[in-house]
Structure formats: C-alpha cells, structure tokens
PDB file of N, CA and C in Angstrom:
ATOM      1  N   UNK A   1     -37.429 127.549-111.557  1.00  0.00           N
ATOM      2  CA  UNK A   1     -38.882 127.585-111.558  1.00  0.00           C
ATOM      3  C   UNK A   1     -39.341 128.189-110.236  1.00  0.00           C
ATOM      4  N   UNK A   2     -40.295 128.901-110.789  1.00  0.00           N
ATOM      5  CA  UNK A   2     -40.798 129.766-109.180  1.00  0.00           C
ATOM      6  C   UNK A   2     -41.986 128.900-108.689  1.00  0.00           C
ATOM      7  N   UNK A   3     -41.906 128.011-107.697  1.00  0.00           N
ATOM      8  CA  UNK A   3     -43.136 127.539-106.891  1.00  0.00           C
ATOM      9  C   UNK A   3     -44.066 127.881-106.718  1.00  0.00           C
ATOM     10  N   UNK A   4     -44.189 129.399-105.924  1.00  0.00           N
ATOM     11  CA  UNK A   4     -44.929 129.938-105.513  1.00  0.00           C
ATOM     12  C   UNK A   4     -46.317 130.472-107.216  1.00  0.00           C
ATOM     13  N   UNK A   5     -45.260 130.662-108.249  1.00  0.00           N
ATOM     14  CA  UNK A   5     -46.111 131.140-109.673  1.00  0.00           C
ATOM     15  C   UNK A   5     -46.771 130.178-110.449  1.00  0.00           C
ATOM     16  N   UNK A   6     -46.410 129.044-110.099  1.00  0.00           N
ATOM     17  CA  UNK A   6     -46.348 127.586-110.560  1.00  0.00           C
ATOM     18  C   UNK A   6     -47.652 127.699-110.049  1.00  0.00           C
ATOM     19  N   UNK A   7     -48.045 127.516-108.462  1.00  0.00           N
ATOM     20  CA  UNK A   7     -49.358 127.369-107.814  1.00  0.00           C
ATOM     21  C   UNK A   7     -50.521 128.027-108.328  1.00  0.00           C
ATOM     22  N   UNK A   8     -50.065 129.250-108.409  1.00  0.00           N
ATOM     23  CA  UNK A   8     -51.088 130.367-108.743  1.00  0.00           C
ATOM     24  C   UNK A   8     -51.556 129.717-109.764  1.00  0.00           C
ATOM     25  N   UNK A   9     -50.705 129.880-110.944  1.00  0.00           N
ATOM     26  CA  UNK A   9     -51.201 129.020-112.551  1.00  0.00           C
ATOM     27  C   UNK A   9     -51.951 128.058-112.195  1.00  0.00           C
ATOM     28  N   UNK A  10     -51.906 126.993-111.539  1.00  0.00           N
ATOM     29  CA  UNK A  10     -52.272 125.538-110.951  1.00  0.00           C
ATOM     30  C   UNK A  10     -53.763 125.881-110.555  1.00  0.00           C
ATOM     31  N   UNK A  11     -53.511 126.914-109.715  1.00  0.00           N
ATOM     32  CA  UNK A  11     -55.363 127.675-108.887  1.00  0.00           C
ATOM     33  C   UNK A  11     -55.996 128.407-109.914  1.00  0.00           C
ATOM     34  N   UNK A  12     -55.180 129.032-110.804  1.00  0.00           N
ATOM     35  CA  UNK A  12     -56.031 130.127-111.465  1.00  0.00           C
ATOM     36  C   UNK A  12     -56.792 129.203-112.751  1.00  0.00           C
ATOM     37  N   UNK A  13     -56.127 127.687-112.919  1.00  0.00           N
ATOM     38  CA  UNK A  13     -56.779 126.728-114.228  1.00  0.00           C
ATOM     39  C   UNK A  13     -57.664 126.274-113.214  1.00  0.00           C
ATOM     40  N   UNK A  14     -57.725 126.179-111.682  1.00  0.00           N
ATOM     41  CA  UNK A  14     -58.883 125.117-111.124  1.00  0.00           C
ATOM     42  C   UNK A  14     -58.502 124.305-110.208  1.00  0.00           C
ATOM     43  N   UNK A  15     -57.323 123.903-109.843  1.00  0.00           N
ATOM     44  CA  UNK A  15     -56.971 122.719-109.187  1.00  0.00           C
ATOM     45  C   UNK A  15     -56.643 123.643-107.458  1.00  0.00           C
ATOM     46  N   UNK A  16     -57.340 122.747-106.880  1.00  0.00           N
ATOM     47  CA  UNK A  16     -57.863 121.751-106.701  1.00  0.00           C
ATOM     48  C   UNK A  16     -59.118 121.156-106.763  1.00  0.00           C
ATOM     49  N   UNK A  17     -59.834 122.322-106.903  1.00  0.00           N
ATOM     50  CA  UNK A  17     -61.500 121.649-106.903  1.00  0.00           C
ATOM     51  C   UNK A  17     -61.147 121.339-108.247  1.00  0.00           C
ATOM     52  N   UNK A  18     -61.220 121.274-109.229  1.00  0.00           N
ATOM     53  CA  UNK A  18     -61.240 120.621-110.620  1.00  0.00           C
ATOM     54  C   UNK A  18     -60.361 120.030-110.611  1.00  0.00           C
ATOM     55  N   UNK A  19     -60.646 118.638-110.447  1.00  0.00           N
ATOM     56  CA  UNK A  19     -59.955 117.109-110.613  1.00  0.00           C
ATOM     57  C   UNK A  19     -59.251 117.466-112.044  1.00  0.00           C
ATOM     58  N   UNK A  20     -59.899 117.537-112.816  1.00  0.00           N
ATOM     59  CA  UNK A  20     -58.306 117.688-114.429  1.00  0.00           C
ATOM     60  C   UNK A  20     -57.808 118.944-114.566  1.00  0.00           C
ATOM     61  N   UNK A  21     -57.646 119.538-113.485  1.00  0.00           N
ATOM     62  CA  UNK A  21     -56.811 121.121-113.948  1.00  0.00           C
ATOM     63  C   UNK A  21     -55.648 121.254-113.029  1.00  0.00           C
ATOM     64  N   UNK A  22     -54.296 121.429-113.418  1.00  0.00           N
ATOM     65  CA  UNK A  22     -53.369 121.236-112.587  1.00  0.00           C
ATOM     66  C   UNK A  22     -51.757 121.683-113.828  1.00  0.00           C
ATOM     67  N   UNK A  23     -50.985 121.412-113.221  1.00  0.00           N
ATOM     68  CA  UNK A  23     -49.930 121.490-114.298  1.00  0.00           C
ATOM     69  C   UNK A  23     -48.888 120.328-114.034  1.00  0.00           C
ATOM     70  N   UNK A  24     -48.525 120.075-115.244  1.00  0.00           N
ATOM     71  CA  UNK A  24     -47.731 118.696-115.462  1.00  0.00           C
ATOM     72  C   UNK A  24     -46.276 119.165-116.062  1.00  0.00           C
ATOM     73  N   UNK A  25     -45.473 119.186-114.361  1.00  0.00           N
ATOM     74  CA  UNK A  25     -43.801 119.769-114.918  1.00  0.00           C
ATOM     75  C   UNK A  25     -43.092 118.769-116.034  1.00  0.00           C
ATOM     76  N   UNK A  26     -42.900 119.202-117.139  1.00  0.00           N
ATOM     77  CA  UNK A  26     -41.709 118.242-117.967  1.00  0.00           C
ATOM     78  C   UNK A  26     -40.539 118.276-117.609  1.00  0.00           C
ATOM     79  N   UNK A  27     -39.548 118.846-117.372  1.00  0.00           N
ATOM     80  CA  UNK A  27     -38.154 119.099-116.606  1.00  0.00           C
ATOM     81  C   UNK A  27     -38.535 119.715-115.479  1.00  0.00           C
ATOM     82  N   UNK A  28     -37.308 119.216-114.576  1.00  0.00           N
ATOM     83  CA  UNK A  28     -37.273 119.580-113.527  1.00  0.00           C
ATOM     84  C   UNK A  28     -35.900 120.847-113.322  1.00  0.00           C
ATOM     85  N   UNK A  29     -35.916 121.125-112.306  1.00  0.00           N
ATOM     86  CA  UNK A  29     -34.666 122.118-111.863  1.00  0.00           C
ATOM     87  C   UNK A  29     -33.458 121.522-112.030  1.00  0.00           C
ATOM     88  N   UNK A  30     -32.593 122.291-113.271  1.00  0.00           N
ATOM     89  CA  UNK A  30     -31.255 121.350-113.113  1.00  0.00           C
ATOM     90  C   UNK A  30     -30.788 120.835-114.738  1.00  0.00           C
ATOM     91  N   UNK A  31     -32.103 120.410-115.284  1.00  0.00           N
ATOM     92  CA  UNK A  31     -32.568 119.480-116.588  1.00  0.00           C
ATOM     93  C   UNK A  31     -31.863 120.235-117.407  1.00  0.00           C
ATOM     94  N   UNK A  32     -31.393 119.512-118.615  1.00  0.00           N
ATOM     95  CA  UNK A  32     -30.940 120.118-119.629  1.00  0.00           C
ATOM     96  C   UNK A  32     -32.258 120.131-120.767  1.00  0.00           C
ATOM     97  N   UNK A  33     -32.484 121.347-121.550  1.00  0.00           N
ATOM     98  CA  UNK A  33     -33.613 120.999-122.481  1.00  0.00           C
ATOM     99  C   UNK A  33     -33.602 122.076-123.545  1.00  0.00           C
ATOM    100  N   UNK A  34     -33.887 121.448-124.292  1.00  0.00           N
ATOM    101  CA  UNK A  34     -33.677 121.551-126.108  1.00  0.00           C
ATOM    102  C   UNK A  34     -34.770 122.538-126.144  1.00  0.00           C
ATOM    103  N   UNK A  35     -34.195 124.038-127.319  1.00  0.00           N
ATOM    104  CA  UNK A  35     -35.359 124.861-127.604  1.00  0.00           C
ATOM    105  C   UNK A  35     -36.336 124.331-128.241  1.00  0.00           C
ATOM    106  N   UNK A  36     -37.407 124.846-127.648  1.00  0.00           N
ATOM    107  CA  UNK A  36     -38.860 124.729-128.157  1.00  0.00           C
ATOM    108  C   UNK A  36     -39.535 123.359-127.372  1.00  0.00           C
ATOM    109  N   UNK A  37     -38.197 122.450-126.450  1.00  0.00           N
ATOM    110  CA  UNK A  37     -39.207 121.537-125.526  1.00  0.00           C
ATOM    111  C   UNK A  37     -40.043 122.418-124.654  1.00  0.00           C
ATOM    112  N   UNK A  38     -41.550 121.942-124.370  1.00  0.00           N
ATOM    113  CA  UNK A  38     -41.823 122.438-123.192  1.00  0.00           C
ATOM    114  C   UNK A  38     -41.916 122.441-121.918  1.00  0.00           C
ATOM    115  N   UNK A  39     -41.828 123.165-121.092  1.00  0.00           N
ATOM    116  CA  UNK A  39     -41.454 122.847-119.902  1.00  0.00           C
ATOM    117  C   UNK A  39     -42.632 122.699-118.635  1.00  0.00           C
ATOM    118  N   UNK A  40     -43.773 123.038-119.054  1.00  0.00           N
ATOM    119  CA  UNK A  40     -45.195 122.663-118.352  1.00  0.00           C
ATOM    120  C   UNK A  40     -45.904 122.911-118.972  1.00  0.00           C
ATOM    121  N   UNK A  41     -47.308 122.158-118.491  1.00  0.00           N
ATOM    122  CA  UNK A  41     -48.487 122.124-119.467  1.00  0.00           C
ATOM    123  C   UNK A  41     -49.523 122.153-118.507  1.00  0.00           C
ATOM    124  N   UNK A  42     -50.195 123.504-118.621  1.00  0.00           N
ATOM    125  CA  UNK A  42     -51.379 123.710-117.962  1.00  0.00           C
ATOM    126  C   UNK A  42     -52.669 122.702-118.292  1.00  0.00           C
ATOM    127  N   UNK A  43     -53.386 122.430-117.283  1.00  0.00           N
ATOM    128  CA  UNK A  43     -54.533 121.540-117.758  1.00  0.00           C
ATOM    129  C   UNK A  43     -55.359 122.384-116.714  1.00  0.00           C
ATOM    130  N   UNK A  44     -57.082 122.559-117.579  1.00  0.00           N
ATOM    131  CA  UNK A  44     -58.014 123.331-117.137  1.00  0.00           C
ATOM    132  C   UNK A  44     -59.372 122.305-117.567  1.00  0.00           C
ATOM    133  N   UNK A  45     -60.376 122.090-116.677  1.00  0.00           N
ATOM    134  CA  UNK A  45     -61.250 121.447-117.221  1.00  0.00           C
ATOM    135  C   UNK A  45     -62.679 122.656-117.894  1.00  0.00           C
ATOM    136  N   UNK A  46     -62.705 124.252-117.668  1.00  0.00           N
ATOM    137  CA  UNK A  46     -63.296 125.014-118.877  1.00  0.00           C
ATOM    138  C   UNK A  46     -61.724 125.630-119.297  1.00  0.00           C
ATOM    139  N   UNK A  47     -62.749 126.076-120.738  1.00  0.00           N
ATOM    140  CA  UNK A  47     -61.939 126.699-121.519  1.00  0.00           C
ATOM    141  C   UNK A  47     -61.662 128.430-121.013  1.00  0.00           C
ATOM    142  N   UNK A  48     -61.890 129.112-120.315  1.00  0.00           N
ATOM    143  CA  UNK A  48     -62.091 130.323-120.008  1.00  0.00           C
ATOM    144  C   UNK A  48     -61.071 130.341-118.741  1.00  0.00           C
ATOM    145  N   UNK A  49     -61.242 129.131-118.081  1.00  0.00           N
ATOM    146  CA  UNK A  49     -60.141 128.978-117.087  1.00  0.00           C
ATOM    147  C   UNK A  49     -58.386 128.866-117.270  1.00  0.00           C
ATOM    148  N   UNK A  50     -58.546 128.154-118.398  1.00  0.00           N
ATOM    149  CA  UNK A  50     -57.172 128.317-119.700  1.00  0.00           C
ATOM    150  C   UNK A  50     -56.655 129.145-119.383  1.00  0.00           C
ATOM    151  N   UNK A  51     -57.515 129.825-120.162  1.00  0.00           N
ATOM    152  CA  UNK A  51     -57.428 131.113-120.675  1.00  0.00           C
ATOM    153  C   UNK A  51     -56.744 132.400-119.913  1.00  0.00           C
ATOM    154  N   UNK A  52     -57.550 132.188-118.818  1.00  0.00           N
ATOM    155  CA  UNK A  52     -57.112 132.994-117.581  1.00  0.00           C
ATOM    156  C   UNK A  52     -55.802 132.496-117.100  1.00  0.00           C
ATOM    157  N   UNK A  53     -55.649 131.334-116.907  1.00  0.00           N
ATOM    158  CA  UNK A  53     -54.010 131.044-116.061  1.00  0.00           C
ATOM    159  C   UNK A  53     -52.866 131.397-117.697  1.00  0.00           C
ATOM    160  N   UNK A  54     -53.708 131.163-118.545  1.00  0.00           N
ATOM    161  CA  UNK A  54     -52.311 131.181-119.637  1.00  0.00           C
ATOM    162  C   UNK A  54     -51.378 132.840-119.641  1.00  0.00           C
ATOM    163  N   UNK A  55     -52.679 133.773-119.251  1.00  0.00           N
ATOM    164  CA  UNK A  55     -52.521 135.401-119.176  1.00  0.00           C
ATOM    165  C   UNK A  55     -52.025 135.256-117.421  1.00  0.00           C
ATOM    166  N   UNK A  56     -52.482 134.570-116.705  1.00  0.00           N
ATOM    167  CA  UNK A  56     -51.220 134.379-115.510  1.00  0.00           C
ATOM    168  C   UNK A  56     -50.667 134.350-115.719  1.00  0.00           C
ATOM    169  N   UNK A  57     -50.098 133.345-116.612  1.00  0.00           N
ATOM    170  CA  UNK A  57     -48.348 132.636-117.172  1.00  0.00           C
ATOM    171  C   UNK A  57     -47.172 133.662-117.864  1.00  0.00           C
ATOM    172  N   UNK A  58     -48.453 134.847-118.439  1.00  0.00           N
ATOM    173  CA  UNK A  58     -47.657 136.358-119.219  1.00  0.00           C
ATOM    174  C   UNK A  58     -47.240 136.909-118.032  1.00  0.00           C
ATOM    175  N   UNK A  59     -48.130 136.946-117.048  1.00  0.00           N
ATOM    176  CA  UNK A  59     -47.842 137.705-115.922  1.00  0.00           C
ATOM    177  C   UNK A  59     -46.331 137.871-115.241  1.00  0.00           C
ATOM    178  N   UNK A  60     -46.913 136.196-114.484  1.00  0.00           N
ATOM    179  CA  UNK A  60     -45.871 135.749-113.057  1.00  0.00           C
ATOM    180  C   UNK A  60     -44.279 135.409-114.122  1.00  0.00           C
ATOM    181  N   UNK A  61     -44.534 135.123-115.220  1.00  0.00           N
ATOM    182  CA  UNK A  61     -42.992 134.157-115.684  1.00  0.00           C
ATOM    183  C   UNK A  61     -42.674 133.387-114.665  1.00  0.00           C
ATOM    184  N   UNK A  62     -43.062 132.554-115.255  1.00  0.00           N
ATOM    185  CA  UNK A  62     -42.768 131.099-113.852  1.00  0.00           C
ATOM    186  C   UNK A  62     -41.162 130.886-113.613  1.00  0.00           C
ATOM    187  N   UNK A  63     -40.545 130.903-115.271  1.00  0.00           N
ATOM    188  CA  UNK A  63     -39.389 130.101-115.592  1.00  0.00           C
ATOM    189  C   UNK A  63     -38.566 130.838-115.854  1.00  0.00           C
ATOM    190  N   UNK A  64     -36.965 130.831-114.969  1.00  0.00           N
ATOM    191  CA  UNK A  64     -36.285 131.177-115.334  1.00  0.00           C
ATOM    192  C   UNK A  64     -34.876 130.535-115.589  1.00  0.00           C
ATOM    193  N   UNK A  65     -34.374 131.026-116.629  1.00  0.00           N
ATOM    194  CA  UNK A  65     -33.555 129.981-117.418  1.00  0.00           C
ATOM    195  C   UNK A  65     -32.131 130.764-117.691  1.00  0.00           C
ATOM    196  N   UNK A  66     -30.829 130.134-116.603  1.00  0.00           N
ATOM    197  CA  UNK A  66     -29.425 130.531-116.471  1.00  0.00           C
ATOM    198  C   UNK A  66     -29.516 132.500-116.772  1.00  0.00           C
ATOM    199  N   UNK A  67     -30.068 133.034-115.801  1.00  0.00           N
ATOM    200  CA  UNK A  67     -30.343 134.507-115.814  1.00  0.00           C
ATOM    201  C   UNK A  67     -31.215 134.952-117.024  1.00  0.00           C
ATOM    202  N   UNK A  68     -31.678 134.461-118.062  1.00  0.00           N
ATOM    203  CA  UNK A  68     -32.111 134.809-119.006  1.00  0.00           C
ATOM    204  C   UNK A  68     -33.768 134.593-119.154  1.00  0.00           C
ATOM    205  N   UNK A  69     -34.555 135.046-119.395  1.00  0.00           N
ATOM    206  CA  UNK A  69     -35.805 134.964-118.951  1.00  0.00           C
ATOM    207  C   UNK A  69     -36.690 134.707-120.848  1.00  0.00           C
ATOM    208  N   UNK A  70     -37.484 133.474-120.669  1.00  0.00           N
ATOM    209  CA  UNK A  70     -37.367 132.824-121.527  1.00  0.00           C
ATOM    210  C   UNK A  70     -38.739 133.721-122.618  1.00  0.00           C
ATOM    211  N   UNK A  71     -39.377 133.575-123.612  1.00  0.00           N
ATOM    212  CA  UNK A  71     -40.785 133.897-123.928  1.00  0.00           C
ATOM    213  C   UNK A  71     -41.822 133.465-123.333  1.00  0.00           C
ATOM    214  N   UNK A  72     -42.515 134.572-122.897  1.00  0.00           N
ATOM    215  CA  UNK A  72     -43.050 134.459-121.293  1.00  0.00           C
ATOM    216  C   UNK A  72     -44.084 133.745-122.077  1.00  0.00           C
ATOM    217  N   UNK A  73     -44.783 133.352-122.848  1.00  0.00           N
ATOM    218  CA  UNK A  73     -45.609 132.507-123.571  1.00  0.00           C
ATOM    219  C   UNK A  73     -45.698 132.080-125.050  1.00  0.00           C
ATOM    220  N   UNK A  74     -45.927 131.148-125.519  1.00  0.00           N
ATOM    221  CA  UNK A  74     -46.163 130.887-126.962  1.00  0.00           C
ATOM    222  C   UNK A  74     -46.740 131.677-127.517  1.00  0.00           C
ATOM    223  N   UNK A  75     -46.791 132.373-129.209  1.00  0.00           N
ATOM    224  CA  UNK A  75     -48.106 133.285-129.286  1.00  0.00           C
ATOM    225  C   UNK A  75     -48.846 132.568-129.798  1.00  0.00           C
ATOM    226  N   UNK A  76     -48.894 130.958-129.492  1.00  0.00           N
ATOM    227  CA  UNK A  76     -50.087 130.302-129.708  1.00  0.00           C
ATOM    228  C   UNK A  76     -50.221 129.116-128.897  1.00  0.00           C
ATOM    229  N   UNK A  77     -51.349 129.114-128.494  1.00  0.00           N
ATOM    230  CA  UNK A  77     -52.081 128.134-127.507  1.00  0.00           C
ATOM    231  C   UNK A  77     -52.505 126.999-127.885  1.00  0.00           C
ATOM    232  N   UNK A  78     -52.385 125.748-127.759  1.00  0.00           N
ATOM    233  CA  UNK A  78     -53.188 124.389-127.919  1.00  0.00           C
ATOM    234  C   UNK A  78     -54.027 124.460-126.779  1.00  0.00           C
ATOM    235  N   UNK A  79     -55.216 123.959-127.664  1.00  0.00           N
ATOM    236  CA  UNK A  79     -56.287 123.966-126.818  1.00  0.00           C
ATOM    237  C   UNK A  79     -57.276 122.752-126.921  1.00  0.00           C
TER     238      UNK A  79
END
C-alpha cells in the first residue's frame, strides 16, 4: 500500500476538515485476502467528493499486490 496515495484519497474525500471522510484500511501490509475482499473504503461526507477521490483511486493505484497490480477500481461504486 502506498501511504503517500492513501492520503491524497483521504484529502481528496475531505478529511480532515470533514469529520466523516477518511478511509478505513481492511488489511493491512502482509494480510492474506480472498478475491473480491476489500481492501479500503473511502468515506466522504458530499457525494461529489466521492466521486472525486474514487477517480483519484483510478489514478494513484494505491495497492499493490505481490508485483501484480490489482483493478484499479470496481466498475461499480456503493454509494
């Protein structure tokens, strides 16, 4: 996991001035995890802010997984 892309996502949903926008790691570095678990979950308190870090998330690819670089996003969003 890249830290530094992690943040950005984290700033680009709102956090820190927006108390509910932040990201919530499910595994950590190391973790073993089953396809289709996910591995963070952006939280944004508007919807437009989402929106924007989720097209971060296409960007930076936060996650990288034993050299192999995973689907840089779902092609669908819960919202």
């Amino acid at each position: 996991m890249n830290n530094q892309s992690l943040i950005s996502l984290a700033r680009t949903a709102g956090a820190p001035h927006d108390r509910g926008a932040g990201i919530l790691l499910h595994a950590k570095k190391g973790k073993l995890v089953k396809s289709g678990e996910p591995l963070f979950t952006i939280y944004a308190d508007r919807n437009w802010r989402l929106q924007q870090a989720v097209e971060e998330g296409r960007r930076l690819m936060p996650v990288l997984v034993e050299g192999m670089l995973l689907d840089r996003v779902p092609s669908t969003v819960e919202i």
